[in-house]
C-alpha atoms as a PDB file:
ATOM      1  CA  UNK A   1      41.151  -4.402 -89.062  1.00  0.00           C
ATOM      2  CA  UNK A   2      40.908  -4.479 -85.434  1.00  0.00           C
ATOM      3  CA  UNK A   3      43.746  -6.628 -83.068  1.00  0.00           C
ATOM      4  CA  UNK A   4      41.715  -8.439 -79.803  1.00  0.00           C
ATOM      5  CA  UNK A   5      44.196  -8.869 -77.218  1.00  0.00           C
ATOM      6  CA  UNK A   6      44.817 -12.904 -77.940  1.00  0.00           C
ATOM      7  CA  UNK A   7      46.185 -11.374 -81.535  1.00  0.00           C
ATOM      8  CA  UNK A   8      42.996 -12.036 -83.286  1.00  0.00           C
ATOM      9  CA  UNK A   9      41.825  -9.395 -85.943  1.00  0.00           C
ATOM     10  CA  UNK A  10      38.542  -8.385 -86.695  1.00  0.00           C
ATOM     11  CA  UNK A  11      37.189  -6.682 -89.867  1.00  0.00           C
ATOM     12  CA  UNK A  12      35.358  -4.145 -88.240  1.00  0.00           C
ATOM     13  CA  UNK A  13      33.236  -3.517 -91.464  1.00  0.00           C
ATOM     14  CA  UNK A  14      31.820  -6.714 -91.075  1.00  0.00           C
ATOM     15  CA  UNK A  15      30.730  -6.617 -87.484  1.00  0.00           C
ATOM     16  CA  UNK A  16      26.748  -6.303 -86.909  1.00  0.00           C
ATOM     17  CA  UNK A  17      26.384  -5.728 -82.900  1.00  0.00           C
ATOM     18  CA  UNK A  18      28.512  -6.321 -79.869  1.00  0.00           C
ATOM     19  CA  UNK A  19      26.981  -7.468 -76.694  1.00  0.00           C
ATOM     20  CA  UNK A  20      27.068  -5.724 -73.286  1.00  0.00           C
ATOM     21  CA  UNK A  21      30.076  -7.405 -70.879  1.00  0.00           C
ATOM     22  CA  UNK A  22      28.644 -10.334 -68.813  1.00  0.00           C
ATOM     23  CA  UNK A  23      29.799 -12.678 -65.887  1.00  0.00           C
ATOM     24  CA  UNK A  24      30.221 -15.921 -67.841  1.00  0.00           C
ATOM     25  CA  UNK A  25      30.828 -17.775 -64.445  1.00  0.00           C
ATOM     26  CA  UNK A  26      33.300 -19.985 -63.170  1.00  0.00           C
ATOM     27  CA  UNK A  27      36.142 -20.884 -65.145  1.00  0.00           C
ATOM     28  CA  UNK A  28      36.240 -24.931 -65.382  1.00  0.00           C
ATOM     29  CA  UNK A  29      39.979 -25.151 -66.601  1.00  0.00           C
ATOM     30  CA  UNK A  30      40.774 -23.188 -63.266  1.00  0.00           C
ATOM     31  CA  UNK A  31      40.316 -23.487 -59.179  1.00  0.00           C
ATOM     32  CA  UNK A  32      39.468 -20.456 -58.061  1.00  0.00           C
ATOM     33  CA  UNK A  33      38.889 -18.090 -61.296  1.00  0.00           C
ATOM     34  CA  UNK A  34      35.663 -16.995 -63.240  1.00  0.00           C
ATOM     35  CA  UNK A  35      35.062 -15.569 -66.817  1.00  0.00           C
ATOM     36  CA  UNK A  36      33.856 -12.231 -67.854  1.00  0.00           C
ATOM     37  CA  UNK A  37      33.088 -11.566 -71.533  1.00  0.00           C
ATOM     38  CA  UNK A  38      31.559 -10.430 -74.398  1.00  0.00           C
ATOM     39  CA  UNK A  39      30.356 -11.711 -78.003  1.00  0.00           C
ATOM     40  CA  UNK A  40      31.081  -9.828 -81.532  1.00  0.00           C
ATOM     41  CA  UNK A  41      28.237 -10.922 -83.705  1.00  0.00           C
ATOM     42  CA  UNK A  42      29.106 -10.556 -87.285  1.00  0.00           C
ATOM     43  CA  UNK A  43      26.972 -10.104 -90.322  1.00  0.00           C
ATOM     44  CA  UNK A  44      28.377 -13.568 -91.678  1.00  0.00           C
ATOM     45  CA  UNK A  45      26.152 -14.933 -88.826  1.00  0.00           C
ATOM     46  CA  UNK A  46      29.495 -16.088 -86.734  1.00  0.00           C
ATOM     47  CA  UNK A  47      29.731 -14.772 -83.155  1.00  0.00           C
ATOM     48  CA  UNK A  48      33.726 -14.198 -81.675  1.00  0.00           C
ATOM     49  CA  UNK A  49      33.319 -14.173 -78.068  1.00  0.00           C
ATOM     50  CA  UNK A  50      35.873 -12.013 -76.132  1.00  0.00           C
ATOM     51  CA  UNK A  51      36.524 -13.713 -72.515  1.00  0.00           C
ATOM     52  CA  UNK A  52      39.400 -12.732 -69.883  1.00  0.00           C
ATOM     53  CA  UNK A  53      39.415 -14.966 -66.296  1.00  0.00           C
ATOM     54  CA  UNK A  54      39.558 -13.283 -62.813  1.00  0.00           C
ATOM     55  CA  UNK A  55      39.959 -13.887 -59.261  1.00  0.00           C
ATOM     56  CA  UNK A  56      37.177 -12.704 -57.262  1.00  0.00           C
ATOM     57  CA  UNK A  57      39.647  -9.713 -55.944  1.00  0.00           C
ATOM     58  CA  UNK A  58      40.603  -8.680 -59.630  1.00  0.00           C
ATOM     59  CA  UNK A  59      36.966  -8.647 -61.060  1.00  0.00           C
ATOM     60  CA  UNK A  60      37.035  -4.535 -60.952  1.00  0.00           C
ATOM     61  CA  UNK A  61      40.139  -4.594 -63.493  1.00  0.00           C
ATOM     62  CA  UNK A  62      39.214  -6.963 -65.641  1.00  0.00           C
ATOM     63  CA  UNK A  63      35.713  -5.628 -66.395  1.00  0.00           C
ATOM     64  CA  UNK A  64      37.459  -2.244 -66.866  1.00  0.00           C
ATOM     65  CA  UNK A  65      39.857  -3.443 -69.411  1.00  0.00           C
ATOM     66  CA  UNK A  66      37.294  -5.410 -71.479  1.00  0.00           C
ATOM     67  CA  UNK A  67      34.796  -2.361 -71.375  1.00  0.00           C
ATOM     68  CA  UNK A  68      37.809  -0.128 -72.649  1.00  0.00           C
ATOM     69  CA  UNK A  69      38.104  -2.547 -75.341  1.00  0.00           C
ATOM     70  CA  UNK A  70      33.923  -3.307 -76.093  1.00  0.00           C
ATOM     71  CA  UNK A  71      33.801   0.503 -76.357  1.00  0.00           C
ATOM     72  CA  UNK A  72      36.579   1.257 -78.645  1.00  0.00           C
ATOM     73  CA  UNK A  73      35.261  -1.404 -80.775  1.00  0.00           C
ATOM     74  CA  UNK A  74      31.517  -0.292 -80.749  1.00  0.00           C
ATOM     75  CA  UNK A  75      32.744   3.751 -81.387  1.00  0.00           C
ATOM     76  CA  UNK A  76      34.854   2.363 -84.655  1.00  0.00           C
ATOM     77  CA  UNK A  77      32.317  -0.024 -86.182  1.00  0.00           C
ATOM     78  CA  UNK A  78      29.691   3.309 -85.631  1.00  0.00           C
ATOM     79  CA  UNK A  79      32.284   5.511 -87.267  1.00  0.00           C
ATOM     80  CA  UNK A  80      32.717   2.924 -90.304  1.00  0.00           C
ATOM     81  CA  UNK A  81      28.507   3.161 -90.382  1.00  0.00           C
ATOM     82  CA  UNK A  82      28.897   7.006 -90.515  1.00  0.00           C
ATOM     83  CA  UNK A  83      31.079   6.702 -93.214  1.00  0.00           C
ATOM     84  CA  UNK A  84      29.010   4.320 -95.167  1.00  0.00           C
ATOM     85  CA  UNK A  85      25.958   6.072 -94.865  1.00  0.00           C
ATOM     86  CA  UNK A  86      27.517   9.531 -96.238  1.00  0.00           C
END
């Protein structure tokens, strides 16, 4: 199981590809913020999109952080593939 940062978990072993973070555009909710993402596609066919907001001066640190996270995500579901395929 894998924890996103809004608390929702993941079964890794069930996740099929992870998109590249994006610029999702302005927020509507918000004045003044846009969304950066990504999507977790899962073999079940259901997509779980990953999205954090940002001010134009914060973009650096947000991409950052979600790349950490896209990354650590993408190097477990390949190690759980390794495994498998063994």
């Amino acid at each position: 199981m894998y924890k996103l940062p809004n608390g929702r978990q993941l079964k890794l072993e069930e996740v099929e590809s992870v998109s590249r973070v994006k610029d999702l555009g302005q927020d509507t909710s918000t004045i003044g913020y846009s969304r950066l993402g990504f999507s977790i596609f899962m073999k079940s066919g259901r997509t779980v999109d990953v999205v954090d907001k940002y001010h134009f001066s914060d973009w650096a640190d947000v991409k950052k952080k979600l790349s950490l996270i896209r990354e650590e995500i993408v190097a477990k579901v390949h190690a759980i593939s390794e495994t498998e395929a063994s």
